[in-house]
PDB file of N, CA and C in Angstrom:
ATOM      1  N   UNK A   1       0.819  -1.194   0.000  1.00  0.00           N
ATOM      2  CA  UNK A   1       0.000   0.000   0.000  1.00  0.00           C
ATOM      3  C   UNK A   1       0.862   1.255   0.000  1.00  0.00           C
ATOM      4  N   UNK A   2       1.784   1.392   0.499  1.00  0.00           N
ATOM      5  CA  UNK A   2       2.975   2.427   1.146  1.00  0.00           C
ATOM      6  C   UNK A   2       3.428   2.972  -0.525  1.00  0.00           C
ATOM      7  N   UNK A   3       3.866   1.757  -1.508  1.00  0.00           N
ATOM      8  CA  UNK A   3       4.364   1.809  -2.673  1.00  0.00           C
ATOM      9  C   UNK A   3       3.566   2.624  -3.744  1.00  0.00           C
ATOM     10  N   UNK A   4       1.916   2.240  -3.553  1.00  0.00           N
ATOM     11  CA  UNK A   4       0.583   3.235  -4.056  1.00  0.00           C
ATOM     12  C   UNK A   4       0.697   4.198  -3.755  1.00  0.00           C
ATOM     13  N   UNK A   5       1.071   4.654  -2.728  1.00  0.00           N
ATOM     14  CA  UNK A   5       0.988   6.270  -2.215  1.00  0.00           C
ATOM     15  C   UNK A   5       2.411   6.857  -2.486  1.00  0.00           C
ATOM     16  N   UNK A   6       3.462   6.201  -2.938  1.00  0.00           N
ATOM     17  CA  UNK A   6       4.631   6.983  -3.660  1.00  0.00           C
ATOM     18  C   UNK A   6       4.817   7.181  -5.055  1.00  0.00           C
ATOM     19  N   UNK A   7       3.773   6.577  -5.181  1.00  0.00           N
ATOM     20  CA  UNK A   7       3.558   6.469  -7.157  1.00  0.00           C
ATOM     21  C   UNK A   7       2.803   7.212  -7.348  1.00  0.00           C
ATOM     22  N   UNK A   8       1.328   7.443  -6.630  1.00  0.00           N
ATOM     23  CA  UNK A   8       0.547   8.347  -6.798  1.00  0.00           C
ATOM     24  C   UNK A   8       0.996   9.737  -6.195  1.00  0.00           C
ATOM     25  N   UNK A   9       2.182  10.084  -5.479  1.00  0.00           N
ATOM     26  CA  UNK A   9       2.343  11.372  -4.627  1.00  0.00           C
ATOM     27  C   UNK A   9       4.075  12.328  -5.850  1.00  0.00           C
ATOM     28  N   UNK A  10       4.510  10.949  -6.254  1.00  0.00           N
ATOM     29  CA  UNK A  10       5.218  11.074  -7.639  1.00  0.00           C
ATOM     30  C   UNK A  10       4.706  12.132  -8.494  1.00  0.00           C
ATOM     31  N   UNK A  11       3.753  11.181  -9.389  1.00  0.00           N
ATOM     32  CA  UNK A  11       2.809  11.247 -10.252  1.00  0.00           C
ATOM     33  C   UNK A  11       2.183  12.897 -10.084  1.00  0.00           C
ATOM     34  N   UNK A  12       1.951  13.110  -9.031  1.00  0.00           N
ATOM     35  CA  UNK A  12       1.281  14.279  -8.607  1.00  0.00           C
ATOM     36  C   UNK A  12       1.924  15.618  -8.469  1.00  0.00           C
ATOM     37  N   UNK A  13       3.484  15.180  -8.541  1.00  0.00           N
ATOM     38  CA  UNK A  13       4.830  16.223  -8.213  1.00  0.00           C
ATOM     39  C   UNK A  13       4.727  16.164  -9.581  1.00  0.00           C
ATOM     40  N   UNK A  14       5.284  15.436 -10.384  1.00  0.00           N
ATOM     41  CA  UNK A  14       5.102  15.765 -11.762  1.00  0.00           C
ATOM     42  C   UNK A  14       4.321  16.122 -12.320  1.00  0.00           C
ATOM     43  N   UNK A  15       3.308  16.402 -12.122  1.00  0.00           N
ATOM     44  CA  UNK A  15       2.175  16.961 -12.957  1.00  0.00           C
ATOM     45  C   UNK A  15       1.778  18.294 -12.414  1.00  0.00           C
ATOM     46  N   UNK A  16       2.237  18.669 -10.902  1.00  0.00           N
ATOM     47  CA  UNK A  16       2.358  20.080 -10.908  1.00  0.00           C
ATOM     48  C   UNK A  16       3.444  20.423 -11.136  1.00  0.00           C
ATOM     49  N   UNK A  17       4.943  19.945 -11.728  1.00  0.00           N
ATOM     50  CA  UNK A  17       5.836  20.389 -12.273  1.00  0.00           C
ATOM     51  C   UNK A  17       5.525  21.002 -13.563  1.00  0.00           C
ATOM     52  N   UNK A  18       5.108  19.818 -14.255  1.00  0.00           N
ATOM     53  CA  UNK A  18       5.213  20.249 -15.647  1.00  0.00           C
ATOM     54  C   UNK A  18       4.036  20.687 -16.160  1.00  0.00           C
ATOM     55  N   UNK A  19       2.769  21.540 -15.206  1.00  0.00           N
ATOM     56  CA  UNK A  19       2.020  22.735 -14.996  1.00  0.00           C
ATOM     57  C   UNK A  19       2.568  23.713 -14.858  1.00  0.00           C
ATOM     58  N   UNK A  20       3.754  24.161 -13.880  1.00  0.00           N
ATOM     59  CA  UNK A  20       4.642  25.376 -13.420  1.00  0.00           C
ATOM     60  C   UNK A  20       5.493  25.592 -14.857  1.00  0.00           C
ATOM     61  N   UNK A  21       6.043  24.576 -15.269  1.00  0.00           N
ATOM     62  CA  UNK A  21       7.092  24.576 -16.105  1.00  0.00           C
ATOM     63  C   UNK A  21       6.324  25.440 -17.341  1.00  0.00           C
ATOM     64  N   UNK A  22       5.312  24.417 -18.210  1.00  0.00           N
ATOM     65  CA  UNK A  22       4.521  25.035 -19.298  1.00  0.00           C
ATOM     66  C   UNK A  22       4.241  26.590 -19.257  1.00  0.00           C
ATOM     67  N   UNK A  23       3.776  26.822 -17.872  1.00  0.00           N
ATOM     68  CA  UNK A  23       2.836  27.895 -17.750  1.00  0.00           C
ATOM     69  C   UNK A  23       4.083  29.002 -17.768  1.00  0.00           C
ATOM     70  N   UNK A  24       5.572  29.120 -17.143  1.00  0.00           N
ATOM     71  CA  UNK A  24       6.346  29.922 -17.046  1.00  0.00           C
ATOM     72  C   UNK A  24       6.918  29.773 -18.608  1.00  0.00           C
ATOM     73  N   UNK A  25       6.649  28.693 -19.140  1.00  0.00           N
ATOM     74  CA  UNK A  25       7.310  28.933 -20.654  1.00  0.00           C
ATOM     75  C   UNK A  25       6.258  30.144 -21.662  1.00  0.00           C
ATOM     76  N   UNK A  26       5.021  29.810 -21.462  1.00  0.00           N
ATOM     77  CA  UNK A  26       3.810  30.253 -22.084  1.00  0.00           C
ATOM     78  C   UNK A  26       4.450  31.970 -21.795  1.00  0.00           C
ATOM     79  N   UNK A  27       4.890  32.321 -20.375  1.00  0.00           N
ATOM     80  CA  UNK A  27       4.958  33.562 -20.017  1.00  0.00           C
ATOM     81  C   UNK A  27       6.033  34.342 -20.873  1.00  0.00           C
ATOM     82  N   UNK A  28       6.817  33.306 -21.236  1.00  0.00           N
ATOM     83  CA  UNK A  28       8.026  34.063 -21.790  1.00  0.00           C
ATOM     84  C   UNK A  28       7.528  35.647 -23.199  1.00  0.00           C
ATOM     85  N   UNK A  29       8.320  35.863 -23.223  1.00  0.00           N
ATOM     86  CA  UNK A  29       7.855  36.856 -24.591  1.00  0.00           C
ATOM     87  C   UNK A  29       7.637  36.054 -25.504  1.00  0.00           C
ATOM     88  N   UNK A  30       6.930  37.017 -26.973  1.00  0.00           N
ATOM     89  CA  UNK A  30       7.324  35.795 -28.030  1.00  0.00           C
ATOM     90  C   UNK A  30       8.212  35.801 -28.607  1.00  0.00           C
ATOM     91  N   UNK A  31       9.070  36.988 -28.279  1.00  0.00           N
ATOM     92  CA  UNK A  31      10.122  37.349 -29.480  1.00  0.00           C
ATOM     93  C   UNK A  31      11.488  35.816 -29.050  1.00  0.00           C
ATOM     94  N   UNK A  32      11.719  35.513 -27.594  1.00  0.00           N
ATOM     95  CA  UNK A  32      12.552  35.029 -26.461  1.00  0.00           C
ATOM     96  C   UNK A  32      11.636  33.044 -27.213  1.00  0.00           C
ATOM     97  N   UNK A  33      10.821  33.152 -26.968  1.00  0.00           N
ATOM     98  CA  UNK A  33      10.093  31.983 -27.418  1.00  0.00           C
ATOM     99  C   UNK A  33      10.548  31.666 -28.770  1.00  0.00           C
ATOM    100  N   UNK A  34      10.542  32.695 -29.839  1.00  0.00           N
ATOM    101  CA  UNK A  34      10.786  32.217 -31.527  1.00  0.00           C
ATOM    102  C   UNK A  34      12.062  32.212 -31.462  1.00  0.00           C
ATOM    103  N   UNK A  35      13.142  32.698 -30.603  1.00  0.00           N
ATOM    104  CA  UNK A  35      14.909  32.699 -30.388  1.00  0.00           C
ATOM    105  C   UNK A  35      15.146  30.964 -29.795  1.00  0.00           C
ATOM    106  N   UNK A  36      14.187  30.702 -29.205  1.00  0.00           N
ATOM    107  CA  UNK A  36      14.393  29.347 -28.341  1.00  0.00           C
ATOM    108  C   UNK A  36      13.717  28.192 -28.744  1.00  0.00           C
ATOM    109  N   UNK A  37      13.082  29.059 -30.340  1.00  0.00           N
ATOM    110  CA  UNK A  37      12.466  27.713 -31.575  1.00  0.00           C
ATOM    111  C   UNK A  37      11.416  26.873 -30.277  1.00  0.00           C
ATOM    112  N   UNK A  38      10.693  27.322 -29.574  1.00  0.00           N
ATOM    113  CA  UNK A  38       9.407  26.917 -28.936  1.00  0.00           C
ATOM    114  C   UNK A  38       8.191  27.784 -28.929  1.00  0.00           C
ATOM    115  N   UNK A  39       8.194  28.242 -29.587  1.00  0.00           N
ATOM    116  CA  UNK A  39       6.894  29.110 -30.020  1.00  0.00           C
ATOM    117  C   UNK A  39       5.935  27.991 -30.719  1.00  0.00           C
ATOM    118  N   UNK A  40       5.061  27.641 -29.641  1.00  0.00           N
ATOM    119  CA  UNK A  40       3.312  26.841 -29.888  1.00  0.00           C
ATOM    120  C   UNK A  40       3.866  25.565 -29.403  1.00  0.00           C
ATOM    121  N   UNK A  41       4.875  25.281 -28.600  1.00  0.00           N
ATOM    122  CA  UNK A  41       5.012  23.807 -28.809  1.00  0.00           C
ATOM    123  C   UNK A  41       5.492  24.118 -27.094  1.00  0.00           C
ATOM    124  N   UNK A  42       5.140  25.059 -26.155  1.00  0.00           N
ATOM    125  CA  UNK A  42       5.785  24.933 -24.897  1.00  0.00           C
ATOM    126  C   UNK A  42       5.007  23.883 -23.968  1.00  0.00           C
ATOM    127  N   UNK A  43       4.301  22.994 -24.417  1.00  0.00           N
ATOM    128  CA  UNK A  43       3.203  21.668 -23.772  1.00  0.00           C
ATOM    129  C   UNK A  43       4.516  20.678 -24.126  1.00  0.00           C
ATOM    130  N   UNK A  44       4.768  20.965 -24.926  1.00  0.00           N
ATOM    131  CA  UNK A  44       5.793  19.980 -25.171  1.00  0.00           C
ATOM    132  C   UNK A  44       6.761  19.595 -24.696  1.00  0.00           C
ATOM    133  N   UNK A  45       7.629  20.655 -24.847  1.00  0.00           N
ATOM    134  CA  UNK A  45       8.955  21.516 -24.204  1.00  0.00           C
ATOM    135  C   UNK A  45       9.131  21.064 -22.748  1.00  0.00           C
ATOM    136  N   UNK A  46       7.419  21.306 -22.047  1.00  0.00           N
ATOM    137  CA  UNK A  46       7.561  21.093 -20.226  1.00  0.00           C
ATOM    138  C   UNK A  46       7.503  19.270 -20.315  1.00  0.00           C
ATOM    139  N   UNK A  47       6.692  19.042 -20.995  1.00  0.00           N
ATOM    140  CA  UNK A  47       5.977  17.498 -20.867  1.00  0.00           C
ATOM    141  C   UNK A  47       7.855  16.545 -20.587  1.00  0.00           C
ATOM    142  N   UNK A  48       8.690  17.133 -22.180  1.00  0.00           N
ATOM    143  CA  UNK A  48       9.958  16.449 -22.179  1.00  0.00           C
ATOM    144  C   UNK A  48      10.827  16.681 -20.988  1.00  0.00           C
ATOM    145  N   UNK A  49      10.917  18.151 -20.756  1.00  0.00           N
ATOM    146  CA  UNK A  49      11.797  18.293 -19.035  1.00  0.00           C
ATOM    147  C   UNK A  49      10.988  17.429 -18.370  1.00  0.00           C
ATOM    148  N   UNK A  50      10.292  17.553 -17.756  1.00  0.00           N
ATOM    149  CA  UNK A  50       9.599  16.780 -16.768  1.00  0.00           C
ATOM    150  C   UNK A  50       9.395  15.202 -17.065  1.00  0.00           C
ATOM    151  N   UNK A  51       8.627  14.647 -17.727  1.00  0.00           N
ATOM    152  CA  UNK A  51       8.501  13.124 -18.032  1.00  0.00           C
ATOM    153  C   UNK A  51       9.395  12.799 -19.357  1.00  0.00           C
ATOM    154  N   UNK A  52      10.470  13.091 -19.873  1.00  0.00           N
ATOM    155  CA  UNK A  52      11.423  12.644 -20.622  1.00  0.00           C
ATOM    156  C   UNK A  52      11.240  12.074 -21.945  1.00  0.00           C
ATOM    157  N   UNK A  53      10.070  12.872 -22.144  1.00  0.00           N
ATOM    158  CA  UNK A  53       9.261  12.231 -23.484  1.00  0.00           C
ATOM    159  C   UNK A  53       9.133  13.034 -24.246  1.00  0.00           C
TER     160      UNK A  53
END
């Protein structure tokens, strides 16, 4: 049971990570965004930092 609640408390760090992450990318300018070739794709960008995909 102990192992359920570190997978699910995981799971849960990562997914407000790569909420924080997206959302501070979204903030960037756009000019800083089209220099860093992630302009429309920052779902992405966080998803790969965070879950490696």
């Amino acid at each position: 049971m102990t192992q359920m609640f570190k997978t699910a408390l995981r799971r849960l760090n990562q997914y407000l990570t790569f909420t924080r992450t997206a959302i501070e990318l979204r903030r960037l300018p756009l000019a800083v965004r089209i220099d860093l070739d992630i302009a429309g794709i920052e779902d992405k960008v966080a998803a790969r930092a965070v879950y490696g995909r």
